[in-house]
PDB file of N, CA and C in Angstrom:
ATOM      1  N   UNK A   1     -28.134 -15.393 -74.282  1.00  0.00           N
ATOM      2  CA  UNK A   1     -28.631 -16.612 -73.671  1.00  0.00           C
ATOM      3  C   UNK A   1     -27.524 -17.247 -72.833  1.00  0.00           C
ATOM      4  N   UNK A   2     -27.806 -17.725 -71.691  1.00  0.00           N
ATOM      5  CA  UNK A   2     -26.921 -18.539 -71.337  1.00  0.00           C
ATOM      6  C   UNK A   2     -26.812 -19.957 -71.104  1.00  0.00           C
ATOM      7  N   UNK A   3     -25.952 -20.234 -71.118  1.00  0.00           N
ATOM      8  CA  UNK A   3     -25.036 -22.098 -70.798  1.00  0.00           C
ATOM      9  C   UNK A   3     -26.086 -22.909 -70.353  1.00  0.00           C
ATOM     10  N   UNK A   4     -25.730 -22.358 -68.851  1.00  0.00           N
ATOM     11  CA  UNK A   4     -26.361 -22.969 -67.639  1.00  0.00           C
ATOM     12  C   UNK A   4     -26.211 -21.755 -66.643  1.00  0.00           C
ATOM     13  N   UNK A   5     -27.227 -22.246 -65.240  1.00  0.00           N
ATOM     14  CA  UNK A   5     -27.805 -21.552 -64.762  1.00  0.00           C
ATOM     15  C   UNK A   5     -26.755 -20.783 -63.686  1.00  0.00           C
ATOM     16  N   UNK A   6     -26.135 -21.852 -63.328  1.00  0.00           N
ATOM     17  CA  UNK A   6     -25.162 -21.589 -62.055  1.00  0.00           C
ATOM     18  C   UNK A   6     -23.812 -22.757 -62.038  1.00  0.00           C
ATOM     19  N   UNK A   7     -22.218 -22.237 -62.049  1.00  0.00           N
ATOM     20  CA  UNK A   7     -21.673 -23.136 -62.261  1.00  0.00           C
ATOM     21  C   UNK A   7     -20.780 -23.372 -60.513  1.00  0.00           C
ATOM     22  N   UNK A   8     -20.556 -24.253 -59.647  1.00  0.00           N
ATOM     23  CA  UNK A   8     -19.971 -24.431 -58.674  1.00  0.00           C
ATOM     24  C   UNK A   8     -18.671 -25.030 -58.660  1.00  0.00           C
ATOM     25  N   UNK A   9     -17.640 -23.970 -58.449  1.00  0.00           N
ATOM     26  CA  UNK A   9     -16.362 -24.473 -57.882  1.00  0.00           C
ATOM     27  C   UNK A   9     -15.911 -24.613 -56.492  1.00  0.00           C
ATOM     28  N   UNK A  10     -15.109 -25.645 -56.440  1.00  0.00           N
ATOM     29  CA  UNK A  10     -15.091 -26.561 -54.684  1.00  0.00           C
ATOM     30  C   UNK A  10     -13.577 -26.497 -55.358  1.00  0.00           C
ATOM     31  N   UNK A  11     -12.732 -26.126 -54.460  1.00  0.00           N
ATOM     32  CA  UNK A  11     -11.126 -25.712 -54.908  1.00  0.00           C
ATOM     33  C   UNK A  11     -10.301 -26.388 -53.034  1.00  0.00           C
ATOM     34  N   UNK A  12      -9.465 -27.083 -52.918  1.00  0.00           N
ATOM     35  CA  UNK A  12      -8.732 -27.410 -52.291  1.00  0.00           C
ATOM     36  C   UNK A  12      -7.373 -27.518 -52.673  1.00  0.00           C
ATOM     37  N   UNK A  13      -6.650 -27.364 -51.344  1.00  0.00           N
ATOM     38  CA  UNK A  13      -4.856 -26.940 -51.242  1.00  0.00           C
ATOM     39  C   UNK A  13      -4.581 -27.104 -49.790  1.00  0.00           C
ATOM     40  N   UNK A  14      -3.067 -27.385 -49.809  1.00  0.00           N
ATOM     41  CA  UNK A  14      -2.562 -27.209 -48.343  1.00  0.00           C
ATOM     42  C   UNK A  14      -2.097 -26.091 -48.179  1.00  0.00           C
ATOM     43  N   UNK A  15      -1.895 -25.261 -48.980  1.00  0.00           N
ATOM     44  CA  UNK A  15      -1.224 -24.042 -49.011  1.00  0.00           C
ATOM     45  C   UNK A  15      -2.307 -22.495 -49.408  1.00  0.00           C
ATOM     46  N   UNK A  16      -2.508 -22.286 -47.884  1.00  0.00           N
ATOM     47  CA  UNK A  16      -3.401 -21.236 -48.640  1.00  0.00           C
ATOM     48  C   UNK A  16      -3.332 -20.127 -49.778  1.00  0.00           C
ATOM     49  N   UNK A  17      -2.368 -19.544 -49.619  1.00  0.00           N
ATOM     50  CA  UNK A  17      -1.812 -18.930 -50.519  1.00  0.00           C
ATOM     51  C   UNK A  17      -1.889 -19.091 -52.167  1.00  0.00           C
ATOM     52  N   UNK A  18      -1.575 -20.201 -52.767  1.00  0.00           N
ATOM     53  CA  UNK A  18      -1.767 -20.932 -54.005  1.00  0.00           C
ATOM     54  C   UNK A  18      -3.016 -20.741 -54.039  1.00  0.00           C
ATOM     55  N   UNK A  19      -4.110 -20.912 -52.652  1.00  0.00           N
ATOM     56  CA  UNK A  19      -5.577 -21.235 -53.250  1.00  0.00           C
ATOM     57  C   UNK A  19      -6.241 -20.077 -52.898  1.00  0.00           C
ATOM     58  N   UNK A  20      -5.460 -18.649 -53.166  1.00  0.00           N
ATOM     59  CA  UNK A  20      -6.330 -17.565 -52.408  1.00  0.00           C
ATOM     60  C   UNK A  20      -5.708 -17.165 -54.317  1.00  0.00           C
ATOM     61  N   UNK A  21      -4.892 -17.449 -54.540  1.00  0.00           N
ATOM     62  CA  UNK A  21      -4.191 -16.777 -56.139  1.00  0.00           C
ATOM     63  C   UNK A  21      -5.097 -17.352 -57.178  1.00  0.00           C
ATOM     64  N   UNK A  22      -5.200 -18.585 -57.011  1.00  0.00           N
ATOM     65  CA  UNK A  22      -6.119 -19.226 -57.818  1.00  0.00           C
ATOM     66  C   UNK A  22      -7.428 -19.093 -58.107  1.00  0.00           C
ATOM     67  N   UNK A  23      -8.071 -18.691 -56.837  1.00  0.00           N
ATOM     68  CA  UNK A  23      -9.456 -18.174 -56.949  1.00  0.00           C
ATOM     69  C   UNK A  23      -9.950 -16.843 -57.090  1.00  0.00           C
ATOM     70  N   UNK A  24      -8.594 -15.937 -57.013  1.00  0.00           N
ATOM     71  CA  UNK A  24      -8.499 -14.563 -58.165  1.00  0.00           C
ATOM     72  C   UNK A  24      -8.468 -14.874 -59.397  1.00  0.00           C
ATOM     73  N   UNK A  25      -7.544 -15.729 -60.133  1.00  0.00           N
ATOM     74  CA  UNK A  25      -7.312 -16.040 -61.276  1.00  0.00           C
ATOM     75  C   UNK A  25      -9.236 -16.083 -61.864  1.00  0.00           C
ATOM     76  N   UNK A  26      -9.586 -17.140 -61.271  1.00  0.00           N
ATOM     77  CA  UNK A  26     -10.760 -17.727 -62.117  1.00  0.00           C
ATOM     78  C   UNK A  26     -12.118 -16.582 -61.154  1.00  0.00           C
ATOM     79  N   UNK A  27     -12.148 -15.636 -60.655  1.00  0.00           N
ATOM     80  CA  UNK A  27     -13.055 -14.616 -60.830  1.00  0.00           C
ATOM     81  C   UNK A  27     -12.785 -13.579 -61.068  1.00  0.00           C
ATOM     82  N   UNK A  28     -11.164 -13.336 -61.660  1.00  0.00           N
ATOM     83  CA  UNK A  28     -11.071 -12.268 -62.798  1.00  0.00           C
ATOM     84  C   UNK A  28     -11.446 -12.699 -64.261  1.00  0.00           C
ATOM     85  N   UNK A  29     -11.333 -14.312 -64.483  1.00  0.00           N
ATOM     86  CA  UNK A  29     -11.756 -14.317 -65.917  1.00  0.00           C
ATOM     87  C   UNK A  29     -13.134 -14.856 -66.062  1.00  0.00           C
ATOM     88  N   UNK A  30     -13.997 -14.948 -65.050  1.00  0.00           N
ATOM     89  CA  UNK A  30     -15.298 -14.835 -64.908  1.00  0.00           C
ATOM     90  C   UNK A  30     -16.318 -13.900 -65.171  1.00  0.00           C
ATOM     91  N   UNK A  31     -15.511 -12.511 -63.968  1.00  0.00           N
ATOM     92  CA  UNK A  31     -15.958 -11.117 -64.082  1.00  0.00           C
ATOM     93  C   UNK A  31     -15.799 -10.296 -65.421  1.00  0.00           C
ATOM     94  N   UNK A  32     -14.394 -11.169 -66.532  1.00  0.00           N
ATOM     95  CA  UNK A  32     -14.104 -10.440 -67.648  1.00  0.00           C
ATOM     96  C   UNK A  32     -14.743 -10.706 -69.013  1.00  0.00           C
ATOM     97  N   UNK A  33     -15.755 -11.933 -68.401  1.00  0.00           N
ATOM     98  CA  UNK A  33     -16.504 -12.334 -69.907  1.00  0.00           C
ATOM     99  C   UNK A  33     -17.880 -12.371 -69.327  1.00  0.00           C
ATOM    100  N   UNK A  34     -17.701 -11.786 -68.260  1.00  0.00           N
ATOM    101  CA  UNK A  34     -19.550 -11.030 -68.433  1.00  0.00           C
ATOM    102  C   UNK A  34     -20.576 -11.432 -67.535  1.00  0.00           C
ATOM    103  N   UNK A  35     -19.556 -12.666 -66.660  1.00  0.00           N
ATOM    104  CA  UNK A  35     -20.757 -13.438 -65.320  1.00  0.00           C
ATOM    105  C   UNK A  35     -20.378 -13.176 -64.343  1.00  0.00           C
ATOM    106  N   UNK A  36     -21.713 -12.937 -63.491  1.00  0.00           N
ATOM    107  CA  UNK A  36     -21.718 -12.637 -62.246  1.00  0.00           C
ATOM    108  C   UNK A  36     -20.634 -13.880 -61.419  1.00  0.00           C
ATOM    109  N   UNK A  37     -20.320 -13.496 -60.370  1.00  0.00           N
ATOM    110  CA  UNK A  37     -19.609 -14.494 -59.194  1.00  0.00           C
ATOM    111  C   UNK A  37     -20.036 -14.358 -58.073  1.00  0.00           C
ATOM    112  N   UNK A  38     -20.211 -15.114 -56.864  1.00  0.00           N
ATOM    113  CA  UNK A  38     -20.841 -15.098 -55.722  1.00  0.00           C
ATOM    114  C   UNK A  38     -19.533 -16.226 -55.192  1.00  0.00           C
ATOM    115  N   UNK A  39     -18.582 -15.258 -54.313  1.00  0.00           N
ATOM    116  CA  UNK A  39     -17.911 -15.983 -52.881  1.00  0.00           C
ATOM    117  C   UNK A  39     -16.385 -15.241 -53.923  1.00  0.00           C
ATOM    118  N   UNK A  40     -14.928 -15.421 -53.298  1.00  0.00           N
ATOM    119  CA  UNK A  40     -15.226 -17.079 -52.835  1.00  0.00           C
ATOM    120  C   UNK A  40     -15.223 -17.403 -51.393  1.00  0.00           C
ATOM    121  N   UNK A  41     -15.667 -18.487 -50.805  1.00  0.00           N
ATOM    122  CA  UNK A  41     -16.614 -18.214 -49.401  1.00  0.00           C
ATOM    123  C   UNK A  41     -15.511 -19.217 -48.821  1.00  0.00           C
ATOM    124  N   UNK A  42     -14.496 -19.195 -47.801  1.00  0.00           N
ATOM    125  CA  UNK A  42     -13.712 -19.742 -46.827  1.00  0.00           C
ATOM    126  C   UNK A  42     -14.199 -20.960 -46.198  1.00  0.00           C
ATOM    127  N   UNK A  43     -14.397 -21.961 -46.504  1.00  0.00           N
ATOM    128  CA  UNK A  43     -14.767 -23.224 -45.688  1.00  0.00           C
ATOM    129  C   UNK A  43     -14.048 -23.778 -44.623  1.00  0.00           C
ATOM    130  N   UNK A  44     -14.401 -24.334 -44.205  1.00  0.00           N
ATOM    131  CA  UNK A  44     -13.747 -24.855 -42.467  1.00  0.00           C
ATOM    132  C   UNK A  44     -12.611 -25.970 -43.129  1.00  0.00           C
ATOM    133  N   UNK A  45     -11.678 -25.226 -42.675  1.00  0.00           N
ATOM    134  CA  UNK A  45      -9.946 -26.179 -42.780  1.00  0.00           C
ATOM    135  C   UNK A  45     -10.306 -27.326 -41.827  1.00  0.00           C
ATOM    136  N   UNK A  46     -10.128 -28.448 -42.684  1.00  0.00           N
ATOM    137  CA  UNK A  46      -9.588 -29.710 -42.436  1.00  0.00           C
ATOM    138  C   UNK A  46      -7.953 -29.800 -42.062  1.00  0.00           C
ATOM    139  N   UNK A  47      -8.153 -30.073 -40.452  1.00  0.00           N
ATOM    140  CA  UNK A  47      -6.829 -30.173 -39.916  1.00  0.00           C
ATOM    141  C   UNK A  47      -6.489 -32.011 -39.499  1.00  0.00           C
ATOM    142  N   UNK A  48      -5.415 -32.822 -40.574  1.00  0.00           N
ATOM    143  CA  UNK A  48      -5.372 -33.814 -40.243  1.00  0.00           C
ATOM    144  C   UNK A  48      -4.083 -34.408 -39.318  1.00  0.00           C
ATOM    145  N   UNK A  49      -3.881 -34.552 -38.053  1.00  0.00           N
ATOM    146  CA  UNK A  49      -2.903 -34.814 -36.960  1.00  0.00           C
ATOM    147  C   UNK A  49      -2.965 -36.137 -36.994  1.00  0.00           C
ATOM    148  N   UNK A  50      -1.217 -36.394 -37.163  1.00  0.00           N
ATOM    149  CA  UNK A  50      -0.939 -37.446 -36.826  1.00  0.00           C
ATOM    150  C   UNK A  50       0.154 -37.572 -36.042  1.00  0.00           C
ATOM    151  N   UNK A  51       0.668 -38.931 -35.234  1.00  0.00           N
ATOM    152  CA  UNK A  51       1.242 -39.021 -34.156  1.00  0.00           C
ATOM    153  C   UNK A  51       2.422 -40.232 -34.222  1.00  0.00           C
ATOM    154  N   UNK A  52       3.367 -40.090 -34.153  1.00  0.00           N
ATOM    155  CA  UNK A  52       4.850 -40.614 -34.547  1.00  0.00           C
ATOM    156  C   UNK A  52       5.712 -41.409 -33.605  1.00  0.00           C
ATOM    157  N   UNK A  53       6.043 -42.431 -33.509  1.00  0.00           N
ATOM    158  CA  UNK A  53       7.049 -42.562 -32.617  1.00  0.00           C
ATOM    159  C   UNK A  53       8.025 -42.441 -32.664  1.00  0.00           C
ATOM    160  N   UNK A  54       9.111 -41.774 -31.898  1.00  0.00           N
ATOM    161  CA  UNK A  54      10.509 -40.611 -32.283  1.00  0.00           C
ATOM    162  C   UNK A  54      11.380 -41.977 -32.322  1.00  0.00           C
ATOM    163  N   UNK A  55      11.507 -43.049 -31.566  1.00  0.00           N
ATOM    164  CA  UNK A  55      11.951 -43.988 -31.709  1.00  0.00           C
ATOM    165  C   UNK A  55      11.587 -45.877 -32.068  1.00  0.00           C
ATOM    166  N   UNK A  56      12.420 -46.827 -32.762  1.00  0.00           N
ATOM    167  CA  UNK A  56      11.440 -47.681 -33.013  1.00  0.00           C
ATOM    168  C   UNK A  56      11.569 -49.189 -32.210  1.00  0.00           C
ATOM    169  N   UNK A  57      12.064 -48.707 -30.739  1.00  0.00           N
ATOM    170  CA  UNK A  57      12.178 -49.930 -30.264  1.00  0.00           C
ATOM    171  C   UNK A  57      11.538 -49.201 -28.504  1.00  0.00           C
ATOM    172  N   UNK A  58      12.389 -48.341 -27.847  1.00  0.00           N
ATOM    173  CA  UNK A  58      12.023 -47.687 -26.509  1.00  0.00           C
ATOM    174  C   UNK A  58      11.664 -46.475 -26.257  1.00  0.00           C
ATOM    175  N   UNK A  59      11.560 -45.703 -25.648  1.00  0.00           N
ATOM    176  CA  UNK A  59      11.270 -44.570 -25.458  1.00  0.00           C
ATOM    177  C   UNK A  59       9.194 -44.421 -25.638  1.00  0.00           C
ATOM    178  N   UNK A  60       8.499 -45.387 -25.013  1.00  0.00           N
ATOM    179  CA  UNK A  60       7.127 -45.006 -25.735  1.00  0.00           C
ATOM    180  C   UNK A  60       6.918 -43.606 -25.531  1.00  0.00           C
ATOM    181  N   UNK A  61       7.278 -42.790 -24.147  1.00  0.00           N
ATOM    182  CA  UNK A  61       6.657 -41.681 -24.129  1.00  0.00           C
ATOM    183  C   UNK A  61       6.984 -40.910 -25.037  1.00  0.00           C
ATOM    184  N   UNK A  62       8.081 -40.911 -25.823  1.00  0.00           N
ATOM    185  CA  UNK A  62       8.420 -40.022 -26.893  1.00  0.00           C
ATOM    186  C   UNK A  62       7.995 -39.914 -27.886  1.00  0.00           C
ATOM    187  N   UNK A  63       6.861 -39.054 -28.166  1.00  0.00           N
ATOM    188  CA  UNK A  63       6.867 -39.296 -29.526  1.00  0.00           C
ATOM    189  C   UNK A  63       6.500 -38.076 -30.553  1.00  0.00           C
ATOM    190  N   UNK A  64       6.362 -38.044 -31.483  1.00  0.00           N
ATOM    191  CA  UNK A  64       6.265 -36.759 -32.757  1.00  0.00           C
ATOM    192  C   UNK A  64       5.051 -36.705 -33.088  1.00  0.00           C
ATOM    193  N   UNK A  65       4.714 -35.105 -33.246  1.00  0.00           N
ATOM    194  CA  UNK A  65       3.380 -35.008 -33.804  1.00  0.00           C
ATOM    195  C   UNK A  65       3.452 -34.339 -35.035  1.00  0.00           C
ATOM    196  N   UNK A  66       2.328 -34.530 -36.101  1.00  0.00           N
ATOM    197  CA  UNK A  66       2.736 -34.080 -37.594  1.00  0.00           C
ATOM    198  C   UNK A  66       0.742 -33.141 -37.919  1.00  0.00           C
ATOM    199  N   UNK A  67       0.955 -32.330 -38.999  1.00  0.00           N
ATOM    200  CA  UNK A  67      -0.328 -31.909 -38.744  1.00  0.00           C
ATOM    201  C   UNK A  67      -0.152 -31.506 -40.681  1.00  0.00           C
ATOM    202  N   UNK A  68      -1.140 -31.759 -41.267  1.00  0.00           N
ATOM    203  CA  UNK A  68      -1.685 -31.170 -42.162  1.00  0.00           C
ATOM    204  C   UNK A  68      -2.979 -30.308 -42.542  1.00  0.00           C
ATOM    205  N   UNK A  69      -2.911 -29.559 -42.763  1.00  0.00           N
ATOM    206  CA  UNK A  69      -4.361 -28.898 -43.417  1.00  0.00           C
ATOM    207  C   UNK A  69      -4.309 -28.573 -44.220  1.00  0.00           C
ATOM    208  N   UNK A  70      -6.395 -29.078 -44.513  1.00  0.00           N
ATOM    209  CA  UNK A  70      -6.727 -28.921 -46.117  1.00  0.00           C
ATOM    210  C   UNK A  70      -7.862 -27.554 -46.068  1.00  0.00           C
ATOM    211  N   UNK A  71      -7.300 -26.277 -46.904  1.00  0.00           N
ATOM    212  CA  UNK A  71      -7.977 -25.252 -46.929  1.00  0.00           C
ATOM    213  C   UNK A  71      -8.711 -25.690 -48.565  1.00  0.00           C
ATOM    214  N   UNK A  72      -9.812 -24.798 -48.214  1.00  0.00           N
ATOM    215  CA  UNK A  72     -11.483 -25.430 -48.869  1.00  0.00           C
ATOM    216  C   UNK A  72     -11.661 -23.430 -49.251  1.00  0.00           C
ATOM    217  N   UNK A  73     -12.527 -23.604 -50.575  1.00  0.00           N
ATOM    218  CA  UNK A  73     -12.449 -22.462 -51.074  1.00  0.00           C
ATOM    219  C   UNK A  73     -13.946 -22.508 -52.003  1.00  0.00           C
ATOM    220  N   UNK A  74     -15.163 -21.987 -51.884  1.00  0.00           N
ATOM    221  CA  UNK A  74     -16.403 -22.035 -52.509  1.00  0.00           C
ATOM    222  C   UNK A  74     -16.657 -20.812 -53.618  1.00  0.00           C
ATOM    223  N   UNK A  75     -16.583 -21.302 -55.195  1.00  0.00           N
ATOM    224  CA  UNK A  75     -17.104 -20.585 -56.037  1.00  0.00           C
ATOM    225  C   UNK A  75     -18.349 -20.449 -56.794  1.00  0.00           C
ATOM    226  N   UNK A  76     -19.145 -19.551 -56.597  1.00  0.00           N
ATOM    227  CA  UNK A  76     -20.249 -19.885 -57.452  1.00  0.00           C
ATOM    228  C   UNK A  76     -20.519 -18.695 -58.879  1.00  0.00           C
ATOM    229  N   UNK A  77     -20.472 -19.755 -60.075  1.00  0.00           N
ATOM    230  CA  UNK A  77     -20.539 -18.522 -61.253  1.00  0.00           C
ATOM    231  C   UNK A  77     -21.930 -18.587 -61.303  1.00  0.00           C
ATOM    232  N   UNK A  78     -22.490 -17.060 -61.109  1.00  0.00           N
ATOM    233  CA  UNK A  78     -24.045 -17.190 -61.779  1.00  0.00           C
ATOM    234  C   UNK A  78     -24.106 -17.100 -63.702  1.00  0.00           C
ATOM    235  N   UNK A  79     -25.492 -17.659 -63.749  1.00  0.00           N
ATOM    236  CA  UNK A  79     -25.384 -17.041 -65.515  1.00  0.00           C
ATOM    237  C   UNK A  79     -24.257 -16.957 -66.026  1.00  0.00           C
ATOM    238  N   UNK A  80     -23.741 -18.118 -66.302  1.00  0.00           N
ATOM    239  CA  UNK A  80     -22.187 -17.898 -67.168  1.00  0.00           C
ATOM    240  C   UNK A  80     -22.610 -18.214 -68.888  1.00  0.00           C
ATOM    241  N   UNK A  81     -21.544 -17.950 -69.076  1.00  0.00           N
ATOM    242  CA  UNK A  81     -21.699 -17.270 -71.239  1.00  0.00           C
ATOM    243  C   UNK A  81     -21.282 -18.410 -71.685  1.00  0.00           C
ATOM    244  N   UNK A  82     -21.305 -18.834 -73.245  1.00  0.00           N
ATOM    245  CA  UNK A  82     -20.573 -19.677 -73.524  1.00  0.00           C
ATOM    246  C   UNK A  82     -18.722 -19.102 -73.177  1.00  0.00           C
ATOM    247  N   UNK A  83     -18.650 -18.028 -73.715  1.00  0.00           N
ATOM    248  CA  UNK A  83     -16.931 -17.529 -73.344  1.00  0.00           C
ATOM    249  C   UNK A  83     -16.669 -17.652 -71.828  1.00  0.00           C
ATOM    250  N   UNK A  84     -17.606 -17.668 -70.661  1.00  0.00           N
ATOM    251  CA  UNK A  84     -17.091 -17.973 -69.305  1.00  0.00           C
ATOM    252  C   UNK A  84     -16.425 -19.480 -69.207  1.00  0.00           C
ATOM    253  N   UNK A  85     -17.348 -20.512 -70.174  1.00  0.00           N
ATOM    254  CA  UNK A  85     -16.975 -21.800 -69.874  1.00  0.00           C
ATOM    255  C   UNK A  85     -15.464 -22.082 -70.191  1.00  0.00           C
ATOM    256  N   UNK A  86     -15.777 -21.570 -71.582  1.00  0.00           N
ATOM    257  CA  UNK A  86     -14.051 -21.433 -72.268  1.00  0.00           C
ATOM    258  C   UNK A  86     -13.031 -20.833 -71.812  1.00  0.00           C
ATOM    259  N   UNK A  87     -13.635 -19.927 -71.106  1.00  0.00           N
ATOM    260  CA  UNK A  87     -12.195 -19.138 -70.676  1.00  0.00           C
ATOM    261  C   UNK A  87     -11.628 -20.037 -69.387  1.00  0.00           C
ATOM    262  N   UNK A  88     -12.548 -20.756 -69.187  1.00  0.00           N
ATOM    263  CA  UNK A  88     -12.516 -21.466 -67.527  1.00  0.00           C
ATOM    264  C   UNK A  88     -11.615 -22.624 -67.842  1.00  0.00           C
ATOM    265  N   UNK A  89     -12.239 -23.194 -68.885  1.00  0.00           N
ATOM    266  CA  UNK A  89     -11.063 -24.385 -69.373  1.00  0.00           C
ATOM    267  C   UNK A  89      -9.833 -24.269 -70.115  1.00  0.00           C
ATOM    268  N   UNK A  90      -9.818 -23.062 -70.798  1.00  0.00           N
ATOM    269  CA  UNK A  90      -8.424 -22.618 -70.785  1.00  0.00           C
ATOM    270  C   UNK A  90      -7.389 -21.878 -69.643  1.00  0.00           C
ATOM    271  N   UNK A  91      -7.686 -21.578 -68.296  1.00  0.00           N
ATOM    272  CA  UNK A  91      -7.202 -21.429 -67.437  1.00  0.00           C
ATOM    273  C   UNK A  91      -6.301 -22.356 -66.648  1.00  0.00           C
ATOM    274  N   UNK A  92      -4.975 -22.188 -66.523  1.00  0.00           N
ATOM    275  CA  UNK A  92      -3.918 -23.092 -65.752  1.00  0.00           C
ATOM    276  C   UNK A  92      -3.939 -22.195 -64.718  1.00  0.00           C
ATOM    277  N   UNK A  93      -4.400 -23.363 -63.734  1.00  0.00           N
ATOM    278  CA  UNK A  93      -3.812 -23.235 -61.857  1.00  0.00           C
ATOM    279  C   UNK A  93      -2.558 -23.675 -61.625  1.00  0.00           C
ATOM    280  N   UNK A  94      -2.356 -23.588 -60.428  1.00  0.00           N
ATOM    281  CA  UNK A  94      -0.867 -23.744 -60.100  1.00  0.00           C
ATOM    282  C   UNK A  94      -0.910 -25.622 -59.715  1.00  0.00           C
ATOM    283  N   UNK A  95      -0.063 -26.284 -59.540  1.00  0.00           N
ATOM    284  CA  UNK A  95      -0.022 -27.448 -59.219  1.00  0.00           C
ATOM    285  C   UNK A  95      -0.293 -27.118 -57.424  1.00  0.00           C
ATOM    286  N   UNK A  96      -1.055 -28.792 -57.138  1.00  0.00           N
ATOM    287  CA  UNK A  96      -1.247 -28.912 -55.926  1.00  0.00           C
ATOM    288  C   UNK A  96      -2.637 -28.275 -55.330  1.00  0.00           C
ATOM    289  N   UNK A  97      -3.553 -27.471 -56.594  1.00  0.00           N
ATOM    290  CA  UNK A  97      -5.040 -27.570 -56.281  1.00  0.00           C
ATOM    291  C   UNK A  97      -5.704 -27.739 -56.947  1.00  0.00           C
ATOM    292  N   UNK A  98      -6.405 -28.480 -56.366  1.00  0.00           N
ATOM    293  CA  UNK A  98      -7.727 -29.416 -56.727  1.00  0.00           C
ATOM    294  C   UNK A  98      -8.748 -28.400 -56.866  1.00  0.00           C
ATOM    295  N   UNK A  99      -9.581 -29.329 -57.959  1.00  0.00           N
ATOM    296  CA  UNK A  99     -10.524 -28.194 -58.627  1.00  0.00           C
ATOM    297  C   UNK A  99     -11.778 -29.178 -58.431  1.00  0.00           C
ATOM    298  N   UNK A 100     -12.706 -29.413 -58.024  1.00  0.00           N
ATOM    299  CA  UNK A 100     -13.744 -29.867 -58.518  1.00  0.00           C
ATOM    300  C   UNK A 100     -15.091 -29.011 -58.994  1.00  0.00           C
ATOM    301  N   UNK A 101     -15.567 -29.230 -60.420  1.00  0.00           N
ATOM    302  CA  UNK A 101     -16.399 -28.272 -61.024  1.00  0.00           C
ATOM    303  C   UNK A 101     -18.011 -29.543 -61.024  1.00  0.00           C
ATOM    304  N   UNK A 102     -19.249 -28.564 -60.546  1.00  0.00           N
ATOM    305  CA  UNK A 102     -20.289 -28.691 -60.682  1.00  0.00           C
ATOM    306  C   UNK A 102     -21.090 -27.882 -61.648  1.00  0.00           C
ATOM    307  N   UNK A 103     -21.935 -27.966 -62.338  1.00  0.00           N
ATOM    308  CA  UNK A 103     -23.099 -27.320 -63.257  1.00  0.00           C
ATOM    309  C   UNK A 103     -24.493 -27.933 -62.940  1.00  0.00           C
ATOM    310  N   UNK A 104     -25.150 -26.868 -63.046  1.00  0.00           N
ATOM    311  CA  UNK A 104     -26.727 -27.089 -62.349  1.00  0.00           C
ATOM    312  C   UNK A 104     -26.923 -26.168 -63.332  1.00  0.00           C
ATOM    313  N   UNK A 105     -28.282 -26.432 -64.026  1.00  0.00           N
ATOM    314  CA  UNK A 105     -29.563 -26.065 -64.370  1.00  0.00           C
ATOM    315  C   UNK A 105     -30.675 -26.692 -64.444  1.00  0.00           C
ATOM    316  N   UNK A 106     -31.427 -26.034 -65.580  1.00  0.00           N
ATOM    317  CA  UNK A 106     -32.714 -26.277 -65.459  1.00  0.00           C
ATOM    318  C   UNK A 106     -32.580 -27.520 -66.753  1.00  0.00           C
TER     319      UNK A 106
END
């Protein structure tokens, strides 16, 4: 029997890397207690630019530009077990990504 029907992870980082490791982590211990996985599916990077002035009295034309991006990462567990849930909450990510977890059923 299972949990619930379908569980959704929404995973963010500035660093893709951290969030390409992380979302191996949690659909190897997905795939290892018996539930299906669907993605994880690449969402459109949030690129946030901002704009500096190099100096704080003259020079207006001068100025610095700064840029962050937020890479976005879509998991979906189908039919997960009671041991998928557990194994999920005993899982440590790396610092610096965000996890937000959804559950849907019936």
């Amino acid at each position: 029997m299972s949990l619930r029907e379908r569980i959704r992870i929404r995973l963010k980082a500035y660093d893709h890397r951290i969030l390409d490791q992380s979302t191996t982590e949690i659909v190897d211990t997905a795939k290892r207690t018996g539930a299906q996985v669907a993605g994880p599916i690449p969402l459109p990077t949030v690129m946030n630019r901002y704009t500096v002035l190099r100096s704080p009295h003259v020079d207006k034309k001068s100025r610095e530009q700064f840029e962050i991006r937020t890479h976005k990462r879509l998991l979906d567990i189908l039919e997960p077990t009671t041991q998928t849930v557990d194994a999920l909450m005993k899982l440590e990510l790396p610092a610096g990504v965000d996890v937000e977890i959804k559950a849907f059923g019936k």
